[in-house]
Protein backbone atom coordinates (compact mmCIF):
# COMPACT_ATOMS: atom_id res chain seq x y z
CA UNK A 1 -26.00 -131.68 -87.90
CA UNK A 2 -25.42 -134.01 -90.92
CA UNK A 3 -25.56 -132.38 -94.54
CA UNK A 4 -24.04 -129.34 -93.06
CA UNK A 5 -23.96 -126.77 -95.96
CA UNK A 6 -20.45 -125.81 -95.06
CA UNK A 7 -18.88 -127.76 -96.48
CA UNK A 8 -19.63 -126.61 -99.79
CA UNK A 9 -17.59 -123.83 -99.30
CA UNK A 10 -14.65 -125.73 -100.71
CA UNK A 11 -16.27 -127.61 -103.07
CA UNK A 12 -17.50 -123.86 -105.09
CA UNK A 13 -13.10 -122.93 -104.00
CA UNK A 14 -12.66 -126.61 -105.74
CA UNK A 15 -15.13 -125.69 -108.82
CA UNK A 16 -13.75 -122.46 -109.59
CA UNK A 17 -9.77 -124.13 -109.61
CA UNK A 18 -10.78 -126.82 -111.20
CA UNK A 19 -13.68 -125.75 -114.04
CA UNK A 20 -14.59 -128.13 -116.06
CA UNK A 21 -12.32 -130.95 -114.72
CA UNK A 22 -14.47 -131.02 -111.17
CA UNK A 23 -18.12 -131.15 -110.93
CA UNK A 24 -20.04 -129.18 -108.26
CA UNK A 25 -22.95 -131.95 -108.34
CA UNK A 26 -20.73 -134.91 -107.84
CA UNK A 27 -18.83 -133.18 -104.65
CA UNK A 28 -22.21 -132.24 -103.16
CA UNK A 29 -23.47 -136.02 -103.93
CA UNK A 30 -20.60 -137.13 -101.98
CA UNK A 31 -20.76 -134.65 -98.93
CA UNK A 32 -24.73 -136.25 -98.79
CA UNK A 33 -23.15 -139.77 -99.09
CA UNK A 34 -20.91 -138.98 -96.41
CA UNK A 35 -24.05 -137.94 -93.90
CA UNK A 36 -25.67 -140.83 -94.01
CA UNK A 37 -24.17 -143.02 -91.22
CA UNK A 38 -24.04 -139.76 -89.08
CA UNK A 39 -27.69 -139.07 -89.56
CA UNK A 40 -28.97 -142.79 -88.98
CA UNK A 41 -27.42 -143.01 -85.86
CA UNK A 42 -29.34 -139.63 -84.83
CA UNK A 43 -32.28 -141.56 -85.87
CA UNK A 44 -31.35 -144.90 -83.92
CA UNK A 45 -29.48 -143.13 -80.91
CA UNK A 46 -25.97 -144.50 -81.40
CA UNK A 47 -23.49 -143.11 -79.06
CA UNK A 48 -21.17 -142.75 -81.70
CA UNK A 49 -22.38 -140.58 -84.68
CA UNK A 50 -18.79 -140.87 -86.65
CA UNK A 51 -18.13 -144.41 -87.35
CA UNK A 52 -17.01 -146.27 -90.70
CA UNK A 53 -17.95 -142.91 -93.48
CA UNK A 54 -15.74 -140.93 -91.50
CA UNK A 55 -12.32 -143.01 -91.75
CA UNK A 56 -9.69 -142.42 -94.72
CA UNK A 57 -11.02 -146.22 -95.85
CA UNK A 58 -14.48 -144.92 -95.30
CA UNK A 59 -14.20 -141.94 -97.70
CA UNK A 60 -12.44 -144.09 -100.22
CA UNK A 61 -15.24 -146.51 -100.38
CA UNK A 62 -18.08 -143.74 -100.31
CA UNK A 63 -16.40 -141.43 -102.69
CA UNK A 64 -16.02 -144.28 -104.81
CA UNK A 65 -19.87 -145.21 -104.77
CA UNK A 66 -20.69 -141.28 -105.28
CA UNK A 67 -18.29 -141.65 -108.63
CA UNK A 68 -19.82 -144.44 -109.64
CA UNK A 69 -23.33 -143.11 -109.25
CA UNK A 70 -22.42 -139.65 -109.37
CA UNK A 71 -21.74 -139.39 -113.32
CA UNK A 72 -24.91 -140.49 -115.06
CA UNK A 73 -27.03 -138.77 -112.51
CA UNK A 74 -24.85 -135.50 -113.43
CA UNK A 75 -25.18 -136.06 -117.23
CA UNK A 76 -29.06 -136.76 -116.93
CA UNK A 77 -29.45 -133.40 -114.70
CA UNK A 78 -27.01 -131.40 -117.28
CA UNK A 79 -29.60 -132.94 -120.27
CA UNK A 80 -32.55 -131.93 -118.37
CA UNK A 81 -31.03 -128.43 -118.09
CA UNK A 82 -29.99 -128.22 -121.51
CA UNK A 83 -26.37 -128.29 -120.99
CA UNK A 84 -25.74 -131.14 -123.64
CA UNK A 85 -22.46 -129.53 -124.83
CA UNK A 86 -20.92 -130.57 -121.29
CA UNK A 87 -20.08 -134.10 -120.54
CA UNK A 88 -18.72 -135.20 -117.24
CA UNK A 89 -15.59 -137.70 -117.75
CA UNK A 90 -15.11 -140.62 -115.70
CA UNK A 91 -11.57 -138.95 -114.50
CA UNK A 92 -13.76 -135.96 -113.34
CA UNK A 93 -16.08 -138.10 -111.51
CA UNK A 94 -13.97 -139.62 -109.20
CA UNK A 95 -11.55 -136.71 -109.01
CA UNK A 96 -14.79 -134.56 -107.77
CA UNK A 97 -15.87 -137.34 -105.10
CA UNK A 98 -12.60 -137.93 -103.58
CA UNK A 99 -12.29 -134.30 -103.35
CA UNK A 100 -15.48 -133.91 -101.54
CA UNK A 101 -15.51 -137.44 -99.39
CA UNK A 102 -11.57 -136.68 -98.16
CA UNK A 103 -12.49 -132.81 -97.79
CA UNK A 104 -15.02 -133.79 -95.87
CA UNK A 105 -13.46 -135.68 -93.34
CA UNK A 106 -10.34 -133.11 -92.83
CA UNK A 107 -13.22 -130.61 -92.22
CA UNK A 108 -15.22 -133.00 -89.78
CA UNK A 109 -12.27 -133.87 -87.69
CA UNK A 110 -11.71 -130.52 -86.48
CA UNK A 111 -14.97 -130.18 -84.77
CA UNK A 112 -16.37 -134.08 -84.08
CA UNK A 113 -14.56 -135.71 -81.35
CA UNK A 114 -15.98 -139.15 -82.06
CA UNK A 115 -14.03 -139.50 -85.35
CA UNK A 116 -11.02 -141.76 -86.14
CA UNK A 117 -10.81 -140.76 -89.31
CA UNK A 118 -7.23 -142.46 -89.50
CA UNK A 119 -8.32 -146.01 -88.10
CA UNK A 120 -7.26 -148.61 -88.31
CA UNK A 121 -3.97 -147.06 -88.76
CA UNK A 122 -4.10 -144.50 -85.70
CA UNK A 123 -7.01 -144.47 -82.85
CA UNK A 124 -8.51 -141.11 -82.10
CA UNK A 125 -8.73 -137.79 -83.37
CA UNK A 126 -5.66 -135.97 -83.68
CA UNK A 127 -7.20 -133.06 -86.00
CA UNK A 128 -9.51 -132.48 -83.47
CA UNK A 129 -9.63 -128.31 -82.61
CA UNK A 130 -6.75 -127.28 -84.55
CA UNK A 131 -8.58 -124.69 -84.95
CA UNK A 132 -11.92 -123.41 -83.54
CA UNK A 133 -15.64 -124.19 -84.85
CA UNK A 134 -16.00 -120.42 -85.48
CA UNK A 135 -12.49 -119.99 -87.48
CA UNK A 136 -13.63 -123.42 -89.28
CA UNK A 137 -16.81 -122.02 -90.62
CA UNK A 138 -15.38 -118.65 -91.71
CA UNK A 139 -12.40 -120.42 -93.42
CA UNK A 140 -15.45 -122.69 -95.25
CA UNK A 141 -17.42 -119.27 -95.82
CA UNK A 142 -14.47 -117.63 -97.13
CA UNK A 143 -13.31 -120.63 -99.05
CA UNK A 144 -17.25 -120.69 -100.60
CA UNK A 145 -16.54 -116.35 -101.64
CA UNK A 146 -13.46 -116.76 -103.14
CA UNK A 147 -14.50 -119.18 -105.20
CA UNK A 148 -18.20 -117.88 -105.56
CA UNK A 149 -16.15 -114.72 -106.91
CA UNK A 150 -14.01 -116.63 -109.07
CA UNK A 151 -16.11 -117.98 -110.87
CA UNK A 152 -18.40 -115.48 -111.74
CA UNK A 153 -15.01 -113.68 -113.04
CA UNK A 154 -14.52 -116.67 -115.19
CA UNK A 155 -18.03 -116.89 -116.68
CA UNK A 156 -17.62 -112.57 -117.21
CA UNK A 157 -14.74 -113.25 -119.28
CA UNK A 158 -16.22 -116.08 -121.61
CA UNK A 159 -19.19 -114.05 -122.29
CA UNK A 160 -16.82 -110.79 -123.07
CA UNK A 161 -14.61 -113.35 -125.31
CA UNK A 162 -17.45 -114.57 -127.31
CA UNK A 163 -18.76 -111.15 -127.86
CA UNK A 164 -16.23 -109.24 -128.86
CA UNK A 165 -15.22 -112.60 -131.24
C-alpha cells in the first residue's frame, strides 16, 4: 500500500534526536514523494510497483525535490499556525528529506521484492526479509513510541524551564 503510515515511525525517532535541526513535515513530504511511482503503477497495472523512486539514485533525486519544495511549504504551514519564531534552514531541509527518502527505501526493501534499490550498481534485492513484515512494523511502531515519548519529555522540560525562570 503506498503512503504506508509506518514509516513515520522513524521520522517522530528522527524528530525527537534531531529537534529543531529535522523537520517532521519535510520527512513526511518526502515519504509521499516517494509513493508516487508505486501508487501510479497500481493505477496503470505495472508489473513492477518499485521502479526508479525506490533506487539509492532515486531517493537522491526525490529527496532532493522534497527539499527543494519542502521548505517554503513548511515555513508557510508554521506561519499559518503561528509558529513564526521557527524557521526551517535550508541545511534542515535537505537533512530531513534525505533522512526520510533513504529511510524509506532501507524500510521498503525488507518487505518489496520488486526493489533494486542499489541499481545500477547491484541487481536485486539483497535487504529483502532480513527480517519479517511483522518484526518490521513493530521496530517502526516502537521506533514511532520512543520518539513519541521523547519528545513529549522534551517539550515537559521547556515548559518547566520557562516557568520556574
Amino acid at each position: 500500500m503506498p503512503f504506508t503510515p509506518i514509516h513515520f515511525g522513524a521520522g517522530l525517532a528522527a524528530k525527537a534526536i534531531g529537534q529543531r535541526q529535522f523537520s517532521l513535515m519535510i520527512f513526511a513530504g518526502s515519504q509521499v514523494l516517494m509513493d508516487i511511482e508505486p501508487l501510479l503503477g497500481i493505477i496503470y497495472g505495472w508489473p513492477v510497483l518499485h521502479r526508479i523512486s525506490h533506487t539509492l539514485g532515486g531517493a537522491l533525486l526525490v529527496g532532493t525535490i522534497a527539499a527543494l519544495i519542502g521548505k517554503p511549504v513548511s515555513q508557510w504551514m508554521l506561519r499559518c499556525f503561528r509558529y513564526d519564531q521557527w524557521s526551517i534552514t535550508w541545511q534542515v531541509s535537505f537533512i530531513s528529506a534525505y533522512v526520510g527518502t533513504f529511510s524509506h527505501i532501507a524500510l521498503d526493501a525488507i518487505m518489496h521484492s520488486d526493489m533494486n534499490p542499489f541499481w545500477p550498481l547491484l541487481r536485486g534485492n539483497p535487504w529483502l526479509g532480513i527480517i519479517t513484515i511483522n518484526q518490521l512494523h513493530l521496530l517502526c511502531l516502537v521506533l514511532g513510541m520512543i520518539g513519541g515519548i521523547m519528545i513529549a519529555v522534551q517539550k515537559y522540560r521547556q515548559k518547566s524551564a520557562v516557568k520556574s525562570a
